[in-house]
PDB file of N, CA and C in Angstrom:
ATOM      1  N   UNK A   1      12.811  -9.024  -8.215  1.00  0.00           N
ATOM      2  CA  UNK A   1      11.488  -9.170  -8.816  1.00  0.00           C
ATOM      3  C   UNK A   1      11.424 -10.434  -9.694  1.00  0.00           C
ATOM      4  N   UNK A   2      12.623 -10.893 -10.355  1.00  0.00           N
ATOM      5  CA  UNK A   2      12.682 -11.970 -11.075  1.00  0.00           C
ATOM      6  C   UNK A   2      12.415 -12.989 -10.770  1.00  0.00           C
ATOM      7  N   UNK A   3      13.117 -13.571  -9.237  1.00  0.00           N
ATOM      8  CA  UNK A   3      12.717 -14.546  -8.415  1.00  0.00           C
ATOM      9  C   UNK A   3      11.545 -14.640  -7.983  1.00  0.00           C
ATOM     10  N   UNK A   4      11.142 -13.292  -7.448  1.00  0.00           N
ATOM     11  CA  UNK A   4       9.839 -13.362  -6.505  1.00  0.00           C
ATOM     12  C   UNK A   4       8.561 -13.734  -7.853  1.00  0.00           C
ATOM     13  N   UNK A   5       8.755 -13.516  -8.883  1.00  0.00           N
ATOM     14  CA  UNK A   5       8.130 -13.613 -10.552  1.00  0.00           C
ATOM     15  C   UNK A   5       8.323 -15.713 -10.486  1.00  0.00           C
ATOM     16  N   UNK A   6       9.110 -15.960 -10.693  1.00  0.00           N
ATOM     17  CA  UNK A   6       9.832 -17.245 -11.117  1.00  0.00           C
ATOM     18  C   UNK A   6       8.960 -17.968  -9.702  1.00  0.00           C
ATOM     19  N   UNK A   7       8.864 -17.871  -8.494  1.00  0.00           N
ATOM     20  CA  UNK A   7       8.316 -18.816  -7.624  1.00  0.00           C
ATOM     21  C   UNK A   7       7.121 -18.474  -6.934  1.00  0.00           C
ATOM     22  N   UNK A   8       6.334 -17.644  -7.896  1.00  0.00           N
ATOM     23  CA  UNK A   8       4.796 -16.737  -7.624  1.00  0.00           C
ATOM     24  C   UNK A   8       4.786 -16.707  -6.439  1.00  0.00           C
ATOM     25  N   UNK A   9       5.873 -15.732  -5.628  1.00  0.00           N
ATOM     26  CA  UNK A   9       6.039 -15.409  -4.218  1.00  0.00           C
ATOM     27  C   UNK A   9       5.015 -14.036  -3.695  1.00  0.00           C
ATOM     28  N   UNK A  10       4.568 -13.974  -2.782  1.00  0.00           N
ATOM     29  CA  UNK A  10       3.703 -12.720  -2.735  1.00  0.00           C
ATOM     30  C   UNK A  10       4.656 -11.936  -1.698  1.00  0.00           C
ATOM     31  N   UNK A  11       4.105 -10.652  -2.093  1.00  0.00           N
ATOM     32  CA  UNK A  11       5.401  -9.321  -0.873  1.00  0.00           C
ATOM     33  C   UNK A  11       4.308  -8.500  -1.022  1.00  0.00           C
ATOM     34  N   UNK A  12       4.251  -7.956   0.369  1.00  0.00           N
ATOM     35  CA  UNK A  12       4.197  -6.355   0.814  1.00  0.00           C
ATOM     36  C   UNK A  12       5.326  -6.169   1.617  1.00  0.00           C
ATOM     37  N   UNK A  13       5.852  -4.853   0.533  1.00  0.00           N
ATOM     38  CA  UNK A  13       6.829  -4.218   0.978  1.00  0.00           C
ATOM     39  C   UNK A  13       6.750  -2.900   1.395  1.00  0.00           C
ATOM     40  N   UNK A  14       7.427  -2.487   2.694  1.00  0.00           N
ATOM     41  CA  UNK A  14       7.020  -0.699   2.768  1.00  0.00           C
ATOM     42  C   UNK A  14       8.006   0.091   1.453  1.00  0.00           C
ATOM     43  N   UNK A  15       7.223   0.867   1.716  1.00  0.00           N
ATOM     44  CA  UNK A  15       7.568   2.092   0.012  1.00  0.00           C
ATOM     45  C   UNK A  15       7.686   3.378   0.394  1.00  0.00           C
ATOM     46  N   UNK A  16       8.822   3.168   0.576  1.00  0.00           N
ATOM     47  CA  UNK A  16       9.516   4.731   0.526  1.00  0.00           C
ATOM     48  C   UNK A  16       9.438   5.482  -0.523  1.00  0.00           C
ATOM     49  N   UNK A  17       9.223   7.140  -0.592  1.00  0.00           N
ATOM     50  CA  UNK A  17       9.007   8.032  -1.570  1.00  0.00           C
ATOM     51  C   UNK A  17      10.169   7.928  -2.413  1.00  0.00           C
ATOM     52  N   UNK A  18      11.668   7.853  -1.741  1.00  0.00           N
ATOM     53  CA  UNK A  18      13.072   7.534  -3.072  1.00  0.00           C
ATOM     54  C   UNK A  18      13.427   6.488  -2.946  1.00  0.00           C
ATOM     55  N   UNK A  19      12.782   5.709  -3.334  1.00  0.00           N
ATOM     56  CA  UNK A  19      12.613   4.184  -3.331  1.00  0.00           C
ATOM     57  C   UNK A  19      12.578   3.536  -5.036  1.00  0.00           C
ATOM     58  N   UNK A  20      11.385   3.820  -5.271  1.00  0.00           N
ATOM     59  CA  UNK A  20      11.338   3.762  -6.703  1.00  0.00           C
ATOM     60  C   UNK A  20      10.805   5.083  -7.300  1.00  0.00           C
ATOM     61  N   UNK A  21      11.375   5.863  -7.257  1.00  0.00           N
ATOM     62  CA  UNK A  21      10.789   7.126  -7.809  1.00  0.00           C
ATOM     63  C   UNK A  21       9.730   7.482  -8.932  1.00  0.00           C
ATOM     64  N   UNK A  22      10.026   6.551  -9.980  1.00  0.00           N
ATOM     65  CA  UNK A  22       8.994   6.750 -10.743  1.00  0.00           C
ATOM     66  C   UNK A  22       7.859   5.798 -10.929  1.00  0.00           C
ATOM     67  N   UNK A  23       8.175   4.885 -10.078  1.00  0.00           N
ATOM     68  CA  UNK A  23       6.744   4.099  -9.300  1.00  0.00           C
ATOM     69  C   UNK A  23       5.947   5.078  -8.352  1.00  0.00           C
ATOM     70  N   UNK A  24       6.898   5.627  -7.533  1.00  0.00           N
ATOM     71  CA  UNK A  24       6.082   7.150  -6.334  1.00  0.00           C
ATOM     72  C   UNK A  24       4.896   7.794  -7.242  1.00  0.00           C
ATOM     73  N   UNK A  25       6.156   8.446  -8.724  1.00  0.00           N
ATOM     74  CA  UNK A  25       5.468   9.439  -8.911  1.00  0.00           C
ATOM     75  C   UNK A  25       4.189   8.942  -9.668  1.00  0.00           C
ATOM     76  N   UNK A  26       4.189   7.716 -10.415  1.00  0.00           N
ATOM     77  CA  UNK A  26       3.263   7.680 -11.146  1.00  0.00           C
ATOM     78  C   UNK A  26       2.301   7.151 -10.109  1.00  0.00           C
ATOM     79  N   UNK A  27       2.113   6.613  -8.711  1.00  0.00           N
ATOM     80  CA  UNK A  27       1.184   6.402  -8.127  1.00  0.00           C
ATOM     81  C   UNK A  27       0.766   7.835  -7.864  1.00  0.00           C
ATOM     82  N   UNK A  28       1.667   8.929  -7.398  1.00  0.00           N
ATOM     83  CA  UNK A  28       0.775   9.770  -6.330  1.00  0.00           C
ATOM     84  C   UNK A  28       0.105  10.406  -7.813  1.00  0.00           C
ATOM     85  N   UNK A  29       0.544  10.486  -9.616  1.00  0.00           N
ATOM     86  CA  UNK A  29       0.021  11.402 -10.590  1.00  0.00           C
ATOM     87  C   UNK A  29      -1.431  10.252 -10.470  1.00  0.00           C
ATOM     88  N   UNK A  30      -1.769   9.216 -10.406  1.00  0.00           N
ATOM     89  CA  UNK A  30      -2.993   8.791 -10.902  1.00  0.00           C
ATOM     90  C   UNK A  30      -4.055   8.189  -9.531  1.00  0.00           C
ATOM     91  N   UNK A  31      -4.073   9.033  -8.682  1.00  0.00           N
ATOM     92  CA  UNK A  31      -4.757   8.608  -7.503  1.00  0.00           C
ATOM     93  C   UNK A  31      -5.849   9.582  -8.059  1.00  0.00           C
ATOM     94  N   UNK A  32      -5.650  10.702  -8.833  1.00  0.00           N
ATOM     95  CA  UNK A  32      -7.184  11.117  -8.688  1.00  0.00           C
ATOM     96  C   UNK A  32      -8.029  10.865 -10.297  1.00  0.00           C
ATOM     97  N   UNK A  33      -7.257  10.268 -10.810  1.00  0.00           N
ATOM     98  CA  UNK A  33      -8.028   9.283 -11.615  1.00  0.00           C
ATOM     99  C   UNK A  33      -8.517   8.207 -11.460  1.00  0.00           C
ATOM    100  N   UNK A  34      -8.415   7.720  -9.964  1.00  0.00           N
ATOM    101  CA  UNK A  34      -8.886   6.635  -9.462  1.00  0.00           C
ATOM    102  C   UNK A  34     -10.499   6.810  -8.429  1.00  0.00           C
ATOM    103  N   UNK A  35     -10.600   7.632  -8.758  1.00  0.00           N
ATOM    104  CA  UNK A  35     -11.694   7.759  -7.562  1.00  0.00           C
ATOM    105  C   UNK A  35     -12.083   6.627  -6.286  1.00  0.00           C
ATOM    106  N   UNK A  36     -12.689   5.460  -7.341  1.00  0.00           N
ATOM    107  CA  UNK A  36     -13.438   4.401  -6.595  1.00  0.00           C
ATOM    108  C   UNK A  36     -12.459   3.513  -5.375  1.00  0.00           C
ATOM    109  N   UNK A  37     -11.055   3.846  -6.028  1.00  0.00           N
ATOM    110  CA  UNK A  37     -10.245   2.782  -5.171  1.00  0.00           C
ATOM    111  C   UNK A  37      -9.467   3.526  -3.890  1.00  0.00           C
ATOM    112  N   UNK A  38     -10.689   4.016  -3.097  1.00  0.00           N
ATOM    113  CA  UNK A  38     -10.627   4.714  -1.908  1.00  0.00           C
ATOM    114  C   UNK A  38     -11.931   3.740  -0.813  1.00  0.00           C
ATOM    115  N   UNK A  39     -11.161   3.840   0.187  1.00  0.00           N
ATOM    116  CA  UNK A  39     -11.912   3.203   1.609  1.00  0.00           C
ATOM    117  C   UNK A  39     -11.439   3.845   2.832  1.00  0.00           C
ATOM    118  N   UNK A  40     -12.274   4.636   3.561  1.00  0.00           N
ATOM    119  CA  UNK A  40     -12.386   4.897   5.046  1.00  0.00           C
ATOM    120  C   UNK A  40     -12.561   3.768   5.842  1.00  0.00           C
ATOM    121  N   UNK A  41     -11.733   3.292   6.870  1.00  0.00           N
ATOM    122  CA  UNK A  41     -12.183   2.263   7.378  1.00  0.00           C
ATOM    123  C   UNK A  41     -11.700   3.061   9.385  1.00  0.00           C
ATOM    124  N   UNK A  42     -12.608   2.722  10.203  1.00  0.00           N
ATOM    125  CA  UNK A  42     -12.303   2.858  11.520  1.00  0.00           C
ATOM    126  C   UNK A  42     -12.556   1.542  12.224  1.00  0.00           C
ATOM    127  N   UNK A  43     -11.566   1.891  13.389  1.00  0.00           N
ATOM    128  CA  UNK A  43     -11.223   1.035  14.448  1.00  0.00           C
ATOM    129  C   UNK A  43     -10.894   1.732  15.532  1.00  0.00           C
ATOM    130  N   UNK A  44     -12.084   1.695  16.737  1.00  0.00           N
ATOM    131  CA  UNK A  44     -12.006   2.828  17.540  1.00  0.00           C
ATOM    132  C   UNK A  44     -11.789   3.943  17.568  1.00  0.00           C
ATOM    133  N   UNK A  45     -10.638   4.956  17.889  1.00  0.00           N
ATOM    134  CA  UNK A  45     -10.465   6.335  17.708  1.00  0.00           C
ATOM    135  C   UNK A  45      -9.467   6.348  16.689  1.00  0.00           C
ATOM    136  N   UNK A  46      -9.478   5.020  15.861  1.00  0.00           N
ATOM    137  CA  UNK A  46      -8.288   5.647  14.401  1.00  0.00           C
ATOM    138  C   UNK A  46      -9.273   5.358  13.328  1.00  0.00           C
ATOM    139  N   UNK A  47      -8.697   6.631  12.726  1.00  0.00           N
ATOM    140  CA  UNK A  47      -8.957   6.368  11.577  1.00  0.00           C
ATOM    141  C   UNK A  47      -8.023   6.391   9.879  1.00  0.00           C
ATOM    142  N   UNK A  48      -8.246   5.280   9.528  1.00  0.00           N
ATOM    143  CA  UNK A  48      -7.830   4.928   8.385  1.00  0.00           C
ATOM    144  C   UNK A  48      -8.170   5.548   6.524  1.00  0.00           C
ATOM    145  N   UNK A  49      -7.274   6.096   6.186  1.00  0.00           N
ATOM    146  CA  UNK A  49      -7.638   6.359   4.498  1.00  0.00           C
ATOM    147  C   UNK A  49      -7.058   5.765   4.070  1.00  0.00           C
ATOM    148  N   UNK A  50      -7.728   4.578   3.065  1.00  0.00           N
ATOM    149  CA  UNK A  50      -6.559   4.008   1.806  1.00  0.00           C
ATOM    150  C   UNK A  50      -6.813   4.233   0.393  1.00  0.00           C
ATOM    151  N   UNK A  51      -5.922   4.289  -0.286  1.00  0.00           N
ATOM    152  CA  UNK A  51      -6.048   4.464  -1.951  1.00  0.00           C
ATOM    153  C   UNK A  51      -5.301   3.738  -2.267  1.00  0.00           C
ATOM    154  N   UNK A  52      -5.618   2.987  -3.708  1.00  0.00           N
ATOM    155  CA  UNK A  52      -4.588   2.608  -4.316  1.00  0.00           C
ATOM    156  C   UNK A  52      -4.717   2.527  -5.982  1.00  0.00           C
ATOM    157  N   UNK A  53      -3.463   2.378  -6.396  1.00  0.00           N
ATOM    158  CA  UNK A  53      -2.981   2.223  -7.868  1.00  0.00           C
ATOM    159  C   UNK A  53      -2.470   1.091  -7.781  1.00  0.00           C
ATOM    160  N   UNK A  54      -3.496   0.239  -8.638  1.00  0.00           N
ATOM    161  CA  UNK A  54      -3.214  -0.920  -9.426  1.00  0.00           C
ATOM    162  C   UNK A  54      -2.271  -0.864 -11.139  1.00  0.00           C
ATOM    163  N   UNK A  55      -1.403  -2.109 -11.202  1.00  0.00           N
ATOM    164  CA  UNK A  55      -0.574  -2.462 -12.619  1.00  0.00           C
ATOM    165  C   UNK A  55       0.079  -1.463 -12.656  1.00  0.00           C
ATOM    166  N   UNK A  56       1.100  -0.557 -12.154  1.00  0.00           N
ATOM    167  CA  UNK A  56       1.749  -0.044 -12.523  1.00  0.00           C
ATOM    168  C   UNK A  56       3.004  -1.065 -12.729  1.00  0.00           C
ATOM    169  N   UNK A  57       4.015   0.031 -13.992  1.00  0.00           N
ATOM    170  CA  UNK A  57       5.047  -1.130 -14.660  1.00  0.00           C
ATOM    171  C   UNK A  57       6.332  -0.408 -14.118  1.00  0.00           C
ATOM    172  N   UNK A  58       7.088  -1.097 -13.768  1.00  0.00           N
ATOM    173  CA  UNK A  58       8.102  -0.769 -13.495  1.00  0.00           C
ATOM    174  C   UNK A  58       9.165  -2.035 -13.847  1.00  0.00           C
ATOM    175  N   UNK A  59      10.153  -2.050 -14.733  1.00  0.00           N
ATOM    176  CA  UNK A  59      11.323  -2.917 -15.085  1.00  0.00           C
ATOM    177  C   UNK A  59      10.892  -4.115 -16.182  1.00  0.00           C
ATOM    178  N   UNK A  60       9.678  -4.296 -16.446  1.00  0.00           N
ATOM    179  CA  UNK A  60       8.919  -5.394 -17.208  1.00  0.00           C
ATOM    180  C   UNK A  60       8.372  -6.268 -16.262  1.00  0.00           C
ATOM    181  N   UNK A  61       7.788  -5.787 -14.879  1.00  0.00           N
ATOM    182  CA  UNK A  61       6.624  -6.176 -13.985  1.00  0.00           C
ATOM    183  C   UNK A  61       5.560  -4.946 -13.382  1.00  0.00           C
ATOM    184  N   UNK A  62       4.394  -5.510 -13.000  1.00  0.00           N
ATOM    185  CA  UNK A  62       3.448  -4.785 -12.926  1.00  0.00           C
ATOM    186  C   UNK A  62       3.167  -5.158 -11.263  1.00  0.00           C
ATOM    187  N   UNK A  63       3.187  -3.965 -10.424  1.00  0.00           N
ATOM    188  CA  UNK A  63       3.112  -3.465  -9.566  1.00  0.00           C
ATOM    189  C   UNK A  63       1.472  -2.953  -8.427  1.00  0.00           C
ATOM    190  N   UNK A  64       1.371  -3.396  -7.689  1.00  0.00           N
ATOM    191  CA  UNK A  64       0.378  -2.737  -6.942  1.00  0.00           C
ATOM    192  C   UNK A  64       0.856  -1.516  -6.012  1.00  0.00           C
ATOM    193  N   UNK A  65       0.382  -0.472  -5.848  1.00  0.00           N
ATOM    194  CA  UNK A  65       0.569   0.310  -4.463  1.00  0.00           C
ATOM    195  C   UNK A  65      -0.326   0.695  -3.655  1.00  0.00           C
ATOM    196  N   UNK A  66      -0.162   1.098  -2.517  1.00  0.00           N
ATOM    197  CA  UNK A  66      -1.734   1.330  -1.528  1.00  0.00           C
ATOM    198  C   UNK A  66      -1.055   1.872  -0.125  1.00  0.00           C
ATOM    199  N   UNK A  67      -1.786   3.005  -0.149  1.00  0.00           N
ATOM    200  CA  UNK A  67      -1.108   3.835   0.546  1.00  0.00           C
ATOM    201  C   UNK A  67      -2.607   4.266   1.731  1.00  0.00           C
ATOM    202  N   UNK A  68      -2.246   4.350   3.380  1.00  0.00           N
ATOM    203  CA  UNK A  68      -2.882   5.010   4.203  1.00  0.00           C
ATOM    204  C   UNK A  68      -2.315   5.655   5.160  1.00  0.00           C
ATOM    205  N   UNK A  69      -3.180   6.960   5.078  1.00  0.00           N
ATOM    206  CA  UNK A  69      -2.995   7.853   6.214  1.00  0.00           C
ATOM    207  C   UNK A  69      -4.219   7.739   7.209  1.00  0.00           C
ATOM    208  N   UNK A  70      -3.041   7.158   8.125  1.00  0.00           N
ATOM    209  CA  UNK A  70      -3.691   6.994   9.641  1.00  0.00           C
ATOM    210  C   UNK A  70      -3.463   8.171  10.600  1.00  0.00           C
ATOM    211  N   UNK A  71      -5.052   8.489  11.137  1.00  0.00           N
ATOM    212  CA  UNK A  71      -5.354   9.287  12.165  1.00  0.00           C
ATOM    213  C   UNK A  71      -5.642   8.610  13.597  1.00  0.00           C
ATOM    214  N   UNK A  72      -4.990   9.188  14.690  1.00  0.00           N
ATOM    215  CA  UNK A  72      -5.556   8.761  15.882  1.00  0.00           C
ATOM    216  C   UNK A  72      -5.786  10.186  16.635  1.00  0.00           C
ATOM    217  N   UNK A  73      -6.641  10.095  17.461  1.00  0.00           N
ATOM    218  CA  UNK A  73      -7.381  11.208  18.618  1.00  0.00           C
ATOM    219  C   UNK A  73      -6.538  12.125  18.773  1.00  0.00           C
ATOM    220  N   UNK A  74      -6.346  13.266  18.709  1.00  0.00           N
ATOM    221  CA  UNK A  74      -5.446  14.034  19.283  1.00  0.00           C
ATOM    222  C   UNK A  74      -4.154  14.034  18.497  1.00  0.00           C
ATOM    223  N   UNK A  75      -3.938  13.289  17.948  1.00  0.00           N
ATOM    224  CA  UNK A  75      -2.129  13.244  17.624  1.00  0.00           C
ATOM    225  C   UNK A  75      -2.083  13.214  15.446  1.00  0.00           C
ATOM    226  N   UNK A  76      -0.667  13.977  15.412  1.00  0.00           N
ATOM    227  CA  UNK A  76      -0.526  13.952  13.733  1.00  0.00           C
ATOM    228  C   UNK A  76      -1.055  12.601  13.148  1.00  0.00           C
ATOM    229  N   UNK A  77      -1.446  13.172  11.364  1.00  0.00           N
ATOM    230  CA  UNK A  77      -1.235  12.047  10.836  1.00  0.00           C
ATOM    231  C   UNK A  77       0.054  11.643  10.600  1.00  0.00           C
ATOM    232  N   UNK A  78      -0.336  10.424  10.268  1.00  0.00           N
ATOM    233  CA  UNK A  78       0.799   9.366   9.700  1.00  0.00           C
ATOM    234  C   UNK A  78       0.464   8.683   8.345  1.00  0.00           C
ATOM    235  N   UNK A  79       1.266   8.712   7.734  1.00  0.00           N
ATOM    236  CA  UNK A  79       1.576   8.278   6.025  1.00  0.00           C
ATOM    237  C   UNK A  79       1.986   6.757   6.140  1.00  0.00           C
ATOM    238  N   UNK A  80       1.590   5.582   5.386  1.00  0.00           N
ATOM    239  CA  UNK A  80       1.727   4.417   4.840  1.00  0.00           C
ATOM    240  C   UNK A  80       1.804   4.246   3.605  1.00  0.00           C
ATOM    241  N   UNK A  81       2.648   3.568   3.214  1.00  0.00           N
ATOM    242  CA  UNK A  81       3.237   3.179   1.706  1.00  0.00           C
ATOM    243  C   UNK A  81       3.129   1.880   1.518  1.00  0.00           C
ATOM    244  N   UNK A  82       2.838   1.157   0.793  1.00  0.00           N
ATOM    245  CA  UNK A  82       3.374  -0.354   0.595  1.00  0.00           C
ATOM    246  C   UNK A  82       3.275  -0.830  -0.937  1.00  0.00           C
ATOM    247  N   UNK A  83       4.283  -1.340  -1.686  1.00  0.00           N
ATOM    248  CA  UNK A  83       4.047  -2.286  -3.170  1.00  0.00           C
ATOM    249  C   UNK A  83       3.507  -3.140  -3.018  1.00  0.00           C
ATOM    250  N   UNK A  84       2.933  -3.998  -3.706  1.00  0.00           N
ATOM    251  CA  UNK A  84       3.139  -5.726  -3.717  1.00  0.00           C
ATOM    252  C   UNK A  84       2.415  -6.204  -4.921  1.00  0.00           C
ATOM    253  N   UNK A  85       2.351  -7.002  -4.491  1.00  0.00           N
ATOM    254  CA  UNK A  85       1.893  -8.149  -6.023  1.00  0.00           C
ATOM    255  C   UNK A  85       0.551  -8.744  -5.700  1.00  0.00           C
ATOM    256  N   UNK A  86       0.185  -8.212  -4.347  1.00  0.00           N
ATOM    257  CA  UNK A  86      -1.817  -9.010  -4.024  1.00  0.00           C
ATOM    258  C   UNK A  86      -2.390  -7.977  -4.817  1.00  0.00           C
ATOM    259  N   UNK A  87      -3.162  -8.354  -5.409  1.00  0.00           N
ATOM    260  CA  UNK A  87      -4.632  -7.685  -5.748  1.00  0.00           C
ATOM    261  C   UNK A  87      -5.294  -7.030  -4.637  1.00  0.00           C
ATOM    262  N   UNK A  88      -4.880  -5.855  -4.828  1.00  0.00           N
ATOM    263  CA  UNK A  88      -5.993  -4.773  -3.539  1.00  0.00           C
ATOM    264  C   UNK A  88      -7.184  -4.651  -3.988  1.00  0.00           C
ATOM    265  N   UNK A  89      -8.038  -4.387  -3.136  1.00  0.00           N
ATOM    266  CA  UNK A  89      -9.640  -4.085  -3.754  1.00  0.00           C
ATOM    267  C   UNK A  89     -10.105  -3.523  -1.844  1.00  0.00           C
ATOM    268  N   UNK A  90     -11.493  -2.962  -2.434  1.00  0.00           N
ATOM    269  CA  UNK A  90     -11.963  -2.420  -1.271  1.00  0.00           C
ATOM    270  C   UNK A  90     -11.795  -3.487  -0.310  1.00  0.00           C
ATOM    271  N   UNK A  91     -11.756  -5.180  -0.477  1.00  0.00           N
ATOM    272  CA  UNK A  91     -12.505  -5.582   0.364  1.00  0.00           C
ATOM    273  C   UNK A  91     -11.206  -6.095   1.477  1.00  0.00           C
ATOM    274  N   UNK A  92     -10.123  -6.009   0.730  1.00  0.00           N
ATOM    275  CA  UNK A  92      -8.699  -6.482   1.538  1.00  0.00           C
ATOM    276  C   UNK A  92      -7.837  -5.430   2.008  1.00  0.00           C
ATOM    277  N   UNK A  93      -8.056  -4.149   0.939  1.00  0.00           N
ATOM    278  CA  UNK A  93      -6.731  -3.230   1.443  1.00  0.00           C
ATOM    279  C   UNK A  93      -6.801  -3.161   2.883  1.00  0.00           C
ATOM    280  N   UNK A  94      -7.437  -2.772   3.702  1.00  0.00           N
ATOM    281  CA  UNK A  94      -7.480  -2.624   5.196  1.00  0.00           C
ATOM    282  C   UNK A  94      -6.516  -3.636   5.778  1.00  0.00           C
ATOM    283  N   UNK A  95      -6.530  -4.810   5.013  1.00  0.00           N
ATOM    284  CA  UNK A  95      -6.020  -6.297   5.788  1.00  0.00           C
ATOM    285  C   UNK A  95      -4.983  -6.090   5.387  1.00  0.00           C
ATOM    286  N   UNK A  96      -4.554  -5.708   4.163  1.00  0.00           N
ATOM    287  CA  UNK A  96      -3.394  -5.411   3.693  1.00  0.00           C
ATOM    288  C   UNK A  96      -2.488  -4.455   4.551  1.00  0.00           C
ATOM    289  N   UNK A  97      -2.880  -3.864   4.951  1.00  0.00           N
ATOM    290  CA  UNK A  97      -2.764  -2.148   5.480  1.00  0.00           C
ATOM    291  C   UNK A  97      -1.849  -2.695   6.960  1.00  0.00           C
ATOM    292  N   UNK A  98      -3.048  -3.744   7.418  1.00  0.00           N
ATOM    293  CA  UNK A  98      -2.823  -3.527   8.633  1.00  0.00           C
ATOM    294  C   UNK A  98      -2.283  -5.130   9.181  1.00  0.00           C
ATOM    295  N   UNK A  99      -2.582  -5.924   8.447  1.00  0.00           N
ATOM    296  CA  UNK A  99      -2.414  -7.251   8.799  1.00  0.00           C
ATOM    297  C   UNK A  99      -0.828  -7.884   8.122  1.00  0.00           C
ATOM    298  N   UNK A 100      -0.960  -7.346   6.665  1.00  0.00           N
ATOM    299  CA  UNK A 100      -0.034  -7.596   5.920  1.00  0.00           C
ATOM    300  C   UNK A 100       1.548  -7.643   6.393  1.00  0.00           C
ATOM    301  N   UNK A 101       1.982  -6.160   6.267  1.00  0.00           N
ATOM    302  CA  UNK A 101       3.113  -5.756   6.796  1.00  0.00           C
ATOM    303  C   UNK A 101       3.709  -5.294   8.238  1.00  0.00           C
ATOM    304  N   UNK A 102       2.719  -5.339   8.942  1.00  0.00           N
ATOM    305  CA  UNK A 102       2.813  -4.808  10.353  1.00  0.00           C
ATOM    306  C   UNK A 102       2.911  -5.987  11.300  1.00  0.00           C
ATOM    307  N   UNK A 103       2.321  -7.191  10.607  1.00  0.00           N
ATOM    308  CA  UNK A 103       2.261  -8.237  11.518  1.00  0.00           C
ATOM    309  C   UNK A 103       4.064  -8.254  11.357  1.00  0.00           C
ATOM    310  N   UNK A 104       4.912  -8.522  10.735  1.00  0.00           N
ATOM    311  CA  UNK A 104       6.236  -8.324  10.132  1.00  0.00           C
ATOM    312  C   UNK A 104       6.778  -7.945  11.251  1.00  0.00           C
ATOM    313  N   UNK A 105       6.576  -6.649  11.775  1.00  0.00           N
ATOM    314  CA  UNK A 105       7.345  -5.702  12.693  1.00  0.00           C
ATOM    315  C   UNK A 105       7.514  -6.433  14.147  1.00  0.00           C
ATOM    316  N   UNK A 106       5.942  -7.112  14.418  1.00  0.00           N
ATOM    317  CA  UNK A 106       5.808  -8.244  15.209  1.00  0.00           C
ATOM    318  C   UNK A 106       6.579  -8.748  15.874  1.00  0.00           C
ATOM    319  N   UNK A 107       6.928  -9.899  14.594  1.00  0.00           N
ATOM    320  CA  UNK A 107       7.972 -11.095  14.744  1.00  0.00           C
ATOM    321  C   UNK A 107       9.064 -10.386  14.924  1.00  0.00           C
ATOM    322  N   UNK A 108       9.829  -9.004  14.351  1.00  0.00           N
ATOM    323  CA  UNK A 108      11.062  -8.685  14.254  1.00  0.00           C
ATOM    324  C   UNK A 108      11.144  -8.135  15.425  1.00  0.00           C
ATOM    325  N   UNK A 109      10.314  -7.802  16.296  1.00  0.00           N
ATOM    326  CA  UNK A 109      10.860  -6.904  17.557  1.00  0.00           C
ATOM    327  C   UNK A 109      11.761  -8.254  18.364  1.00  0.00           C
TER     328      UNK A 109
END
């Protein structure tokens, strides 16, 4: 975090539940004090929920998280996690969601 701090590097990272634990918990305790920072977004037969918790502190840095559960036709949901350091807002999380970290998986196959 120091580095990525020191050369104003941007990350989305996936976020595992024992990952940072008390980053988890304090996102999943203040999602429903968040009301507004929720977006339904669809794309054909999926559909997308995101929420997120902004500034959380963890180590003496402040943290974003944003989390969606994706639905498709017929089949379970699926859970998304991610930290980072962009400013989420209604108008990016989706891009975030979906553009951000997934393009990633992309290049790595």
């Amino acid at each position: 975090m120091k580095m990525i701090k020191k050369y104003n590097w941007k990350y989305i990272i996936t976020f595992k539940k024992g990952s940072i634990p008390t980053v988890y918990q304090e996102f999943e305790a203040l999602l429903h004090l968040e009301p507004k920072n929720r977006l339904t977004y669809w794309k054909k037969d999926i559909r997308q929920d995101y929420q997120w918790i902004k500034d959380i502190e963890h180590e003496g840095h402040l943290v974003n998280v944003l989390s969606c559960y994706e639905t498709k036709r017929n089949k379970a949901p699926k859970k998304f996690v991610w930290i980072t350091n962009l400013n989420i807002t209604e108008k990016n999380c989706f891009i975030i969601g979906n553009e951000g970290d997934r393009n990633r998986w992309k290049m790595e196959d």
